[in-house]
Every structure is written in C-alpha cells, then in structure tokens.
Protein backbone atom coordinates (compact mmCIF):
# COMPACT_ATOMS: atom_id res chain seq x y z
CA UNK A 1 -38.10 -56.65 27.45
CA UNK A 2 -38.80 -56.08 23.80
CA UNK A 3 -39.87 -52.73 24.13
CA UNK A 4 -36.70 -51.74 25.47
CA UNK A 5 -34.34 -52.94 22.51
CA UNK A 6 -36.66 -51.27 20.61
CA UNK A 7 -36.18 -47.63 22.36
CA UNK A 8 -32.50 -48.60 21.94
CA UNK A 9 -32.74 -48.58 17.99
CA UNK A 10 -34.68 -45.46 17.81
CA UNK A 11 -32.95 -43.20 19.68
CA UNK A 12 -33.01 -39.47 18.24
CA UNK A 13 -34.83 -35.84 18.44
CA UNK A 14 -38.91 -35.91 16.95
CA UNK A 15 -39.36 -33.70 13.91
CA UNK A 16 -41.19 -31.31 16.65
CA UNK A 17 -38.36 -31.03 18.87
CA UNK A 18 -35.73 -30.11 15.46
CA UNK A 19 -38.40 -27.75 14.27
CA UNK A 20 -38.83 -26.14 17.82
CA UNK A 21 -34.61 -25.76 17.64
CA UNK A 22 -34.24 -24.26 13.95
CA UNK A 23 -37.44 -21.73 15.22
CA UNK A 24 -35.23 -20.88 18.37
CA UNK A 25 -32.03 -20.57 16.26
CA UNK A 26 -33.78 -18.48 13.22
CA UNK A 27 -35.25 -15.88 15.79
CA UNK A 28 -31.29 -15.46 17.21
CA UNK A 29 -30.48 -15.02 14.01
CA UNK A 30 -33.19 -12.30 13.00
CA UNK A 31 -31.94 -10.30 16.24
CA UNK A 32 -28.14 -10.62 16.04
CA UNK A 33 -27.74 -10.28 12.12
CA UNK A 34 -28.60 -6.25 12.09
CA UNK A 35 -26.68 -6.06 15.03
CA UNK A 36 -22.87 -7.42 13.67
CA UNK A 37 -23.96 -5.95 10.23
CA UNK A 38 -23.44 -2.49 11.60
CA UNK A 39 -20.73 -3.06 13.67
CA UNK A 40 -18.95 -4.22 10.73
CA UNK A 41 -19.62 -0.85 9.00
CA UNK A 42 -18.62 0.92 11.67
CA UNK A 43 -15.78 -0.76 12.03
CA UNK A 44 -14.91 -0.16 8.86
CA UNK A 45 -15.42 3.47 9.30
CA UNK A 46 -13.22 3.96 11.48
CA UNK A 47 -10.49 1.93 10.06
CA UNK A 48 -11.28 3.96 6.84
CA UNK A 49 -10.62 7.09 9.45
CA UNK A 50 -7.53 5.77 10.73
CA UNK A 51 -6.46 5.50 7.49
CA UNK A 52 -7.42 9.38 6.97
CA UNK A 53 -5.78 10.12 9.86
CA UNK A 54 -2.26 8.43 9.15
CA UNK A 55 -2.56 9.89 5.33
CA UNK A 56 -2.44 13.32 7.01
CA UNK A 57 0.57 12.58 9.51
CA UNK A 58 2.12 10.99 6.48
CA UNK A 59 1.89 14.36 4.22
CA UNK A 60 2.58 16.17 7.64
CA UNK A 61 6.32 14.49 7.74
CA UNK A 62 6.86 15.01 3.85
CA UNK A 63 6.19 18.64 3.82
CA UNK A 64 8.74 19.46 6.64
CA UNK A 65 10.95 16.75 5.61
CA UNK A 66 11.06 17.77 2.23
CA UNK A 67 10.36 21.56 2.44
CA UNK A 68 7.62 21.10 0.34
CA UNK A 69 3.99 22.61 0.56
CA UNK A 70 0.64 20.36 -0.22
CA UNK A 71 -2.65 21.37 -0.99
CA UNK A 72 -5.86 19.15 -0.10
CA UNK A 73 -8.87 19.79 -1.42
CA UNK A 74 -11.76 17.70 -0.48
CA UNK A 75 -15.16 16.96 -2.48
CA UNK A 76 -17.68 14.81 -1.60
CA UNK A 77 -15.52 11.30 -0.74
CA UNK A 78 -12.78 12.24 -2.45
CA UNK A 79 -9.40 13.94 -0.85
CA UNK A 80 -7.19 15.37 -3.48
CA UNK A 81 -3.35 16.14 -2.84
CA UNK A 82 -1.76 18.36 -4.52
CA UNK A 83 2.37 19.59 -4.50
CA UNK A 84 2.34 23.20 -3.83
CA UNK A 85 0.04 25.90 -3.66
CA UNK A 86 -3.62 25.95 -4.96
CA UNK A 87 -4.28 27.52 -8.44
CA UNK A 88 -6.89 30.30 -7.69
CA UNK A 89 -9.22 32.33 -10.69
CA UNK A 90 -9.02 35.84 -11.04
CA UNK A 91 -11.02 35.99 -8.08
CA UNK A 92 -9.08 34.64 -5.57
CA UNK A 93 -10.99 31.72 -5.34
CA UNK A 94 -9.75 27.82 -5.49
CA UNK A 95 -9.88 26.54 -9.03
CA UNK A 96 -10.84 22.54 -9.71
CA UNK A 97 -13.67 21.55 -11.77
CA UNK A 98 -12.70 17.81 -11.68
CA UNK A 99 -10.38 16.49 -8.99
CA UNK A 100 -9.39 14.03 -11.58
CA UNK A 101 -8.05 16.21 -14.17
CA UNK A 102 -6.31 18.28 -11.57
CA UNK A 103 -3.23 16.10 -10.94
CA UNK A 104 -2.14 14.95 -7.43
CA UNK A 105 -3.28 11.62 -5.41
CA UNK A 106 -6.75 11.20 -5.08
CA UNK A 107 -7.79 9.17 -2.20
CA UNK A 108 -11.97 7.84 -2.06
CA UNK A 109 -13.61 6.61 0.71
CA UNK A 110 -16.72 4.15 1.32
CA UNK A 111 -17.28 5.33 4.43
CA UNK A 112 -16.34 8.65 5.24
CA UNK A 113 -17.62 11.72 3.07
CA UNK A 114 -16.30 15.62 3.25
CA UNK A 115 -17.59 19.38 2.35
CA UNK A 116 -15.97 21.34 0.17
CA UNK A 117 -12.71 22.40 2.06
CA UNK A 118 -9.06 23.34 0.75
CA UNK A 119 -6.35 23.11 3.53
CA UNK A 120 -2.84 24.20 2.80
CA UNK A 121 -0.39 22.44 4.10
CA UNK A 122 3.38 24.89 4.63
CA UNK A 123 6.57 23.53 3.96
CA UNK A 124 6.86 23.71 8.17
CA UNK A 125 4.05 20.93 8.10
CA UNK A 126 1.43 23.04 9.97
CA UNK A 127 -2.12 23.50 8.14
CA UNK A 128 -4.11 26.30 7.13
CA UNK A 129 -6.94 25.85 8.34
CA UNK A 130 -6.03 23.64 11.03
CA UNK A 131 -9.55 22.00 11.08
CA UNK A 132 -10.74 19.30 8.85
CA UNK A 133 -14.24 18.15 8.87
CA UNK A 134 -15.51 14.90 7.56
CA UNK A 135 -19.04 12.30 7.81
CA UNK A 136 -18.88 8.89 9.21
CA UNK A 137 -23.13 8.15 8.53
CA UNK A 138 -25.05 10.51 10.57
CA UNK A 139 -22.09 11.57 12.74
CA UNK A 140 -20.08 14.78 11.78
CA UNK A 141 -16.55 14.41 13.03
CA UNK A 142 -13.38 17.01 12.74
CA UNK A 143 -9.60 16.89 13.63
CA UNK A 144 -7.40 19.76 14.56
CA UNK A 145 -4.46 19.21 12.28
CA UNK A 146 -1.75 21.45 14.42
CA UNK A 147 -0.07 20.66 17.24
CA UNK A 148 -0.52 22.48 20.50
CA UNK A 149 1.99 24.86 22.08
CA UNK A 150 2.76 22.89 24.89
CA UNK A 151 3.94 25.87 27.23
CA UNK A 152 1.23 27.71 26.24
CA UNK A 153 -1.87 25.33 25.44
CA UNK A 154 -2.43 27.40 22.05
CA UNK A 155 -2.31 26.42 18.64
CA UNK A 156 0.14 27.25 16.65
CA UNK A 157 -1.23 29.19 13.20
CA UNK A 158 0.34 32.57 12.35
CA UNK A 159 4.03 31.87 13.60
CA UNK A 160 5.01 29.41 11.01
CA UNK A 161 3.30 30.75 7.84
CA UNK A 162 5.41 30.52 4.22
C-alpha cells in the first residue's frame, strides 16, 4: 500500500531514458540539417533566377514600348544595363573596364554567376544573341531570349534587326 503512493509521487522519465531521447533527436538533427540547408540555397537560386528572368521580360516590354535599345553586359555576378548601343574600341570590340563606372543599372546576384557576354537588346525587343548563359553552383543553365515563330517553329533573329 505504501509503495504505491510512493510510485504516485515519482512519476517521470530516468535520466537514461531523456538521454536515450536527446541521442535519438541529435542524430535526426545531424541527418536533416545538410539536407534543408541546401534546399534553402537552392531555393534561393532559383528565386534569384526568377528574378533574372522577369528583369529580362521587364527590359523586353520597355524597349518595344519605348522604342528604345538596351545593352547587357554581364561579368562575373553582375548584369549591367545599359540605354542604347554598346561603346566599342577602335577594334570593334565591347568597351567596359568597370561595370560601375559605366552607367546603367547594375543588378548582383548571390546565387547565380555569368561569363563574359554582351546581348543587345533592339528597340523591337528581340535580343542579339538570343542566348544567355548563367551558373546556379555546379549547374550551367541558359535561356533563349526570342520568341518562336509560331507558324514556323523558328526563331526569330535577322527579320527584326535596327
């Protein structure tokens, strides 16, 4: 009779059975941790391409809206914007030493990084190139900027140049 008011008063979990617990939950931990860490870069990657993505349909609109030409340049994680045409040297060749001191919107990126590319944009809105390339970690990725002839399935490049 005793001994059972006692059990009553000490009711609880051992020290062995808490420890066993905090193991089970530290090893869960040491599994799933890695795991949502890169699916939160990677979802930031491709919000961060998304947000590439609309940037382009943005300055897309604009240039045939507005009848205005763009120039993007790209360098490392940095995408450049520039009104008009691109300066070239005496070469023929683009001219930027710094996209900073160039003028234009610079965009960066965490996540995404670019080779060196310079796309023109016409004041029709159709790119030249039409291909952009870009990094998301180990994973190269590219976009074809134009739109698609729809009666013919081709791209269009050479019919709507300034």
């Amino acid at each position: 009779m005793m001994r059972a008011a006692a059990d009553k008063l000490y009711r609880g979990f051992t020290l062995i059975e808490l420890l066993v617990v905090l193991v089970i939950i530290g090893i869960a931990a040491s599994l799933i941790g890695p795991v949502a860490l890169s699916q939160y870069d990677r979802s930031k990657a491709t919000a961060e391409r998304e947000a590439l993505l609309r940037l382009l349909d943005h300055y897309q609109f604009q240039a045939y809206s507005q009848n205005q030409a763009y120039t993007l340049t790209t360098h490392t994680n940095q995408l450049l914007i520039q009104k008009g045409q691109p300066s070239v040297d005496k070469k023929g060749l683009p001219f930027v030493d710094n996209l900073q001191q160039s003028g234009g919107e610079v965009v960066e990126f965490d996540y995404l990084s670019f080779p060196g590319q310079r796309l023109a944009l016409n004041r029709n809105g159709f790119w030249t190139p039409a291909n952009l390339r870009w990094q998301e970690g180990e994973r190269e990725l590219g976009r074809e900027l134009n739109m698609t002839l729809i009666e013919l399935g081709e791209e269009v490049s050479n019919a709507t140049r300034d």
